[in-house]
C-alpha atoms as a PDB file:
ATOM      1  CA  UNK A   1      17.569  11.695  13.106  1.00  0.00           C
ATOM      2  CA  UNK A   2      16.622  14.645  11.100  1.00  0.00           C
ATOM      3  CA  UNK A   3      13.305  16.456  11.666  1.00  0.00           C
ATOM      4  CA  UNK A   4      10.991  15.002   8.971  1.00  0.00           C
ATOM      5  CA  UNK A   5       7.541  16.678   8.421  1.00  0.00           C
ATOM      6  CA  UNK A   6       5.062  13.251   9.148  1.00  0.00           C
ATOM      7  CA  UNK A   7       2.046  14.765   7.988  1.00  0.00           C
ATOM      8  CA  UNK A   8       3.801  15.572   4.665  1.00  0.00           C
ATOM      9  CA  UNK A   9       5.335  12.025   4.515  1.00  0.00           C
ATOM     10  CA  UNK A  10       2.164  10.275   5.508  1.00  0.00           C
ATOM     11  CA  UNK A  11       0.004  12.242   2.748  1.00  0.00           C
ATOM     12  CA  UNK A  12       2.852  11.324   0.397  1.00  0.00           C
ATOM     13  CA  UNK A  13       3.203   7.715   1.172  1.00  0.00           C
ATOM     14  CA  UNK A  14      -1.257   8.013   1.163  1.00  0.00           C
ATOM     15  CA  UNK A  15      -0.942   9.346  -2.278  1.00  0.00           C
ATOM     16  CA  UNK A  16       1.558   6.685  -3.606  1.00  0.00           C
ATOM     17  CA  UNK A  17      -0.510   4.191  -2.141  1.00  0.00           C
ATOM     18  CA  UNK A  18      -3.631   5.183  -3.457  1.00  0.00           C
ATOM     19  CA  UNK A  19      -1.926   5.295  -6.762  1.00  0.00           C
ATOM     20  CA  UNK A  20      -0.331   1.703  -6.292  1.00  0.00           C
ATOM     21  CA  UNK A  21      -3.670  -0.071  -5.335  1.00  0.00           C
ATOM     22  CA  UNK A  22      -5.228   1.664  -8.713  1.00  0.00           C
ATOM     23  CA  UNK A  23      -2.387   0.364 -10.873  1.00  0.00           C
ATOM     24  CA  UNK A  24      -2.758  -2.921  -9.646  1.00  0.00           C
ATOM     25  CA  UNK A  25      -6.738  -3.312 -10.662  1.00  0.00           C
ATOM     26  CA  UNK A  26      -7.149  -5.388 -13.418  1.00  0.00           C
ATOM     27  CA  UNK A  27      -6.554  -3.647 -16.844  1.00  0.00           C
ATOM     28  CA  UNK A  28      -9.387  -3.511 -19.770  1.00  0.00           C
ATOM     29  CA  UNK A  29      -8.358  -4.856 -22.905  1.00  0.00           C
ATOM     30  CA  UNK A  30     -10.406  -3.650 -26.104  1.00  0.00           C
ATOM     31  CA  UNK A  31      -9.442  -4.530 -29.216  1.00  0.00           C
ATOM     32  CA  UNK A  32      -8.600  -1.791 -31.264  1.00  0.00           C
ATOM     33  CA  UNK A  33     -10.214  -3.327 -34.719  1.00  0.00           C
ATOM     34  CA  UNK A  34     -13.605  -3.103 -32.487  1.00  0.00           C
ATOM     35  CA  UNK A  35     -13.253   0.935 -31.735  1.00  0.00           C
ATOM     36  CA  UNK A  36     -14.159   3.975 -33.462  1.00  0.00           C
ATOM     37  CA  UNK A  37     -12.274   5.946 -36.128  1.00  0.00           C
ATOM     38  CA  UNK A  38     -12.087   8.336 -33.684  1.00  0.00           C
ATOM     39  CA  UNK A  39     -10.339   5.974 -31.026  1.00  0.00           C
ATOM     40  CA  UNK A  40      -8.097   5.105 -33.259  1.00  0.00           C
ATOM     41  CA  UNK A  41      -6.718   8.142 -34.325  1.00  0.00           C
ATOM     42  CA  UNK A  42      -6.438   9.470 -30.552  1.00  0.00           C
ATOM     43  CA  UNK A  43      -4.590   5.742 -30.084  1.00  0.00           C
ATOM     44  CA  UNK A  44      -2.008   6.733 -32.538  1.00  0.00           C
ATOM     45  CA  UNK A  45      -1.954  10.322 -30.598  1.00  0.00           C
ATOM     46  CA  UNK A  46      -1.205   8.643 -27.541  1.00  0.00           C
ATOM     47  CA  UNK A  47       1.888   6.685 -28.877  1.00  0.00           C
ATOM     48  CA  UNK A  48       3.550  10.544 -29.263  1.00  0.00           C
ATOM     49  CA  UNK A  49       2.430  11.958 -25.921  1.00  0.00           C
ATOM     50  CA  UNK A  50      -0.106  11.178 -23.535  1.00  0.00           C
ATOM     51  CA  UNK A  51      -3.770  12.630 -24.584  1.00  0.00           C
ATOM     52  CA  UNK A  52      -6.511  13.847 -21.989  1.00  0.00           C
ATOM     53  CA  UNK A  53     -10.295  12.946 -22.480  1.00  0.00           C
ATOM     54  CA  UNK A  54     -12.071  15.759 -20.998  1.00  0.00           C
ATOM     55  CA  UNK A  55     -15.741  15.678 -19.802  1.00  0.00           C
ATOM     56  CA  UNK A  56     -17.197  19.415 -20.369  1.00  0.00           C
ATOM     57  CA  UNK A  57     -14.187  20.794 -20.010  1.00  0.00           C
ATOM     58  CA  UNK A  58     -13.026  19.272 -17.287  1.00  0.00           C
ATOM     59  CA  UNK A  59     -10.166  16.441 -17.401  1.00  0.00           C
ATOM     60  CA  UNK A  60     -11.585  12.614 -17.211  1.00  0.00           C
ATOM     61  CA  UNK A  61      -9.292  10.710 -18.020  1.00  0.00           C
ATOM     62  CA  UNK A  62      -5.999  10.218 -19.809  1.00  0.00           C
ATOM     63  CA  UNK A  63      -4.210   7.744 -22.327  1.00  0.00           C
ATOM     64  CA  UNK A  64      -1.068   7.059 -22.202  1.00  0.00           C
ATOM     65  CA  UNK A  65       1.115   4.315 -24.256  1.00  0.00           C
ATOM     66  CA  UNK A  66       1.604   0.808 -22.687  1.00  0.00           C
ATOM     67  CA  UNK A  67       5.111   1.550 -22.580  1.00  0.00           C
ATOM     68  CA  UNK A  68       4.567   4.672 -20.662  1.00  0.00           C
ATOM     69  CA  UNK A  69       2.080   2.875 -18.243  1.00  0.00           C
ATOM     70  CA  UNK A  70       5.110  -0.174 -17.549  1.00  0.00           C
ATOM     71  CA  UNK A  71       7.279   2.728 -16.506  1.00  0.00           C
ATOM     72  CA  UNK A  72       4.688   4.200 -14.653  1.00  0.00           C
ATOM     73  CA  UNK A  73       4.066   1.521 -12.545  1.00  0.00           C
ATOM     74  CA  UNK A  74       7.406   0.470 -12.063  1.00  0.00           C
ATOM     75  CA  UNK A  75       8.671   3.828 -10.929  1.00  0.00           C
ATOM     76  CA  UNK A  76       6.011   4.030  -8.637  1.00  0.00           C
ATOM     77  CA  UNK A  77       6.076   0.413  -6.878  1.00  0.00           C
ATOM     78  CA  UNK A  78       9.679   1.358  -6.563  1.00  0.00           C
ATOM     79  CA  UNK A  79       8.799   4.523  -4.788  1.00  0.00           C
ATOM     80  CA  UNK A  80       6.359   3.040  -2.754  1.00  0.00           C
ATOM     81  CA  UNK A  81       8.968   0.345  -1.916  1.00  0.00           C
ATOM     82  CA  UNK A  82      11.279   2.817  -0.710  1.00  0.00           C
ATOM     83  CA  UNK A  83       8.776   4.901   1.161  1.00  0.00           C
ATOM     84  CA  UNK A  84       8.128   1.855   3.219  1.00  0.00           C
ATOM     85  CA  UNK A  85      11.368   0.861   3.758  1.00  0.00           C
ATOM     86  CA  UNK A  86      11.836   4.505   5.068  1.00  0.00           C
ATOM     87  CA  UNK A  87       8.813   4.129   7.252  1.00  0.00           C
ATOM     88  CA  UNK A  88       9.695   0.866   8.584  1.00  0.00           C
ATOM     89  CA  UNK A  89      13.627   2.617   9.458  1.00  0.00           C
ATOM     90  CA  UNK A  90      11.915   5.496  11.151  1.00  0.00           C
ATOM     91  CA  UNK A  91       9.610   3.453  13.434  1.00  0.00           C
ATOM     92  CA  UNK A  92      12.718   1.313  14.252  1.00  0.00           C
ATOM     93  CA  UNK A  93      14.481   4.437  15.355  1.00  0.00           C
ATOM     94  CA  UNK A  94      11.368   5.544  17.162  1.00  0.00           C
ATOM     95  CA  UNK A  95      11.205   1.992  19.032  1.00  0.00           C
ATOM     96  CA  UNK A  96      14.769   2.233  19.681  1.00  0.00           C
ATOM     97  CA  UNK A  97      14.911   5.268  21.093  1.00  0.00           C
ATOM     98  CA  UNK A  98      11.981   4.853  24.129  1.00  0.00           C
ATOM     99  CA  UNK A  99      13.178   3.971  27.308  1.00  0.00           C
ATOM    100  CA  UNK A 100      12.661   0.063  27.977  1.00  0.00           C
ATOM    101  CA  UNK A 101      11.324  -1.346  31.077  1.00  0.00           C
ATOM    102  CA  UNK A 102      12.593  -4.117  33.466  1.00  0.00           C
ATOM    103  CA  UNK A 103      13.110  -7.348  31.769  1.00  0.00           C
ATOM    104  CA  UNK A 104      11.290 -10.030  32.281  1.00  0.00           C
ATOM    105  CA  UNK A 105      12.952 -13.036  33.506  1.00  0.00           C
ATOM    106  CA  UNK A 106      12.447 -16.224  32.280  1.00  0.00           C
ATOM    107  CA  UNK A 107      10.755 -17.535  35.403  1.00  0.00           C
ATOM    108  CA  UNK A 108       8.454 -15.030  35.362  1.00  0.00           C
ATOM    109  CA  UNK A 109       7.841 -15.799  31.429  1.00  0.00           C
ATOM    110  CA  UNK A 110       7.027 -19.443  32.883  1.00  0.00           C
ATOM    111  CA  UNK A 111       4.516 -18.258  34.993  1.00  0.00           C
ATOM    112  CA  UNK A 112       2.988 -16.101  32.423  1.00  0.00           C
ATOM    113  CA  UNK A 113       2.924 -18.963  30.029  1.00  0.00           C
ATOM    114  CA  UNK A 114       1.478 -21.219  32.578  1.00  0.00           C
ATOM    115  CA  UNK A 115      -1.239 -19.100  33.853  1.00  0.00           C
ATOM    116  CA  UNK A 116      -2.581 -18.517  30.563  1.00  0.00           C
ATOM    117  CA  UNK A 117      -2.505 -21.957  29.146  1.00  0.00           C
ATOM    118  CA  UNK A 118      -4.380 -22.586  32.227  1.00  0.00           C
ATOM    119  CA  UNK A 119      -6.978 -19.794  31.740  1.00  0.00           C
ATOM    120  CA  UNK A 120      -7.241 -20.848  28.448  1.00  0.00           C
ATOM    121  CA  UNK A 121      -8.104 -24.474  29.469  1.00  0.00           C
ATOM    122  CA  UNK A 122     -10.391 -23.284  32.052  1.00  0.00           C
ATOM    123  CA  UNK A 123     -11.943 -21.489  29.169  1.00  0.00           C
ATOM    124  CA  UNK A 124     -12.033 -24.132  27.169  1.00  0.00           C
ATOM    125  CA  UNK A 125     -13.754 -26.916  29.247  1.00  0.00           C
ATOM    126  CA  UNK A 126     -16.431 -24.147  30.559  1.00  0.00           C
ATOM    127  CA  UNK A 127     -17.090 -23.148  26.936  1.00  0.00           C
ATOM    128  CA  UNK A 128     -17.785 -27.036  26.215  1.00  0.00           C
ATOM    129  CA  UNK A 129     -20.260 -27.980  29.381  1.00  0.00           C
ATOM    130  CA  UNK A 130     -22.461 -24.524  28.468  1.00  0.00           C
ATOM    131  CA  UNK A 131     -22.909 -26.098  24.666  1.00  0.00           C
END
């Protein structure tokens, strides 16, 4: 398996997911007869290229067209599909590759079973009398 940096792939799979969970909120719809002038003019903007509201100075927030945002979010729930399929083939090879212990034969698995089932009715009945 090749050497993969985790803590690079674990802030990357973080970030995806963080942006995943956001996309799936619920969206806001406003009609656009009920905004501003001003709205609708950056609206129009925002079916060229994407436009960023800034806050003094600083960006807040950005617009994008719906289009856009259905691309968005599908290219990024199939990222975040992949990078848990990745995952889920890396901790398979990691599982895989540890040395196993003695198997556990299927008498013993009996007794296991057995002793627990009774523990759990012994449990069970001392639970109920203590009521």
């Amino acid at each position: 398996m090749p050497n993969v940096n985790l803590e690079a792939t674990e802030s990357y799979a973080s970030t995806l997911a963080r942006v995943a969970e956001y996309l799936s909120r619920l969206q806001q719809f406003v009609a656009v007869a009920e905004a501003r002038a001003a709205l609708r003019h950056t609206l129009d903007r925002a079916q060229e290229a994407s436009v960023v509201l800034t806050t003094n100075g600083e960006p807040a927030a950005a617009i994008v067209s719906f289009t856009t945002l259905e691309a968005i979010r599908g290219a990024l729930l199939q990222l975040l599909a992949q990078e848990m399929e990745t995952s889920f083939e890396r901790l398979q090879a990691q599982v895989s590759s540890e040395p196993r212990g003695e198997s556990t034969s299927e008498t013993e698995l009996e007794t296991l079973v057995s002793d627990a089932v009774q523990h759990a009715r012994k449990t069970s009945v001392s639970g109920r009398t203590e009521d």
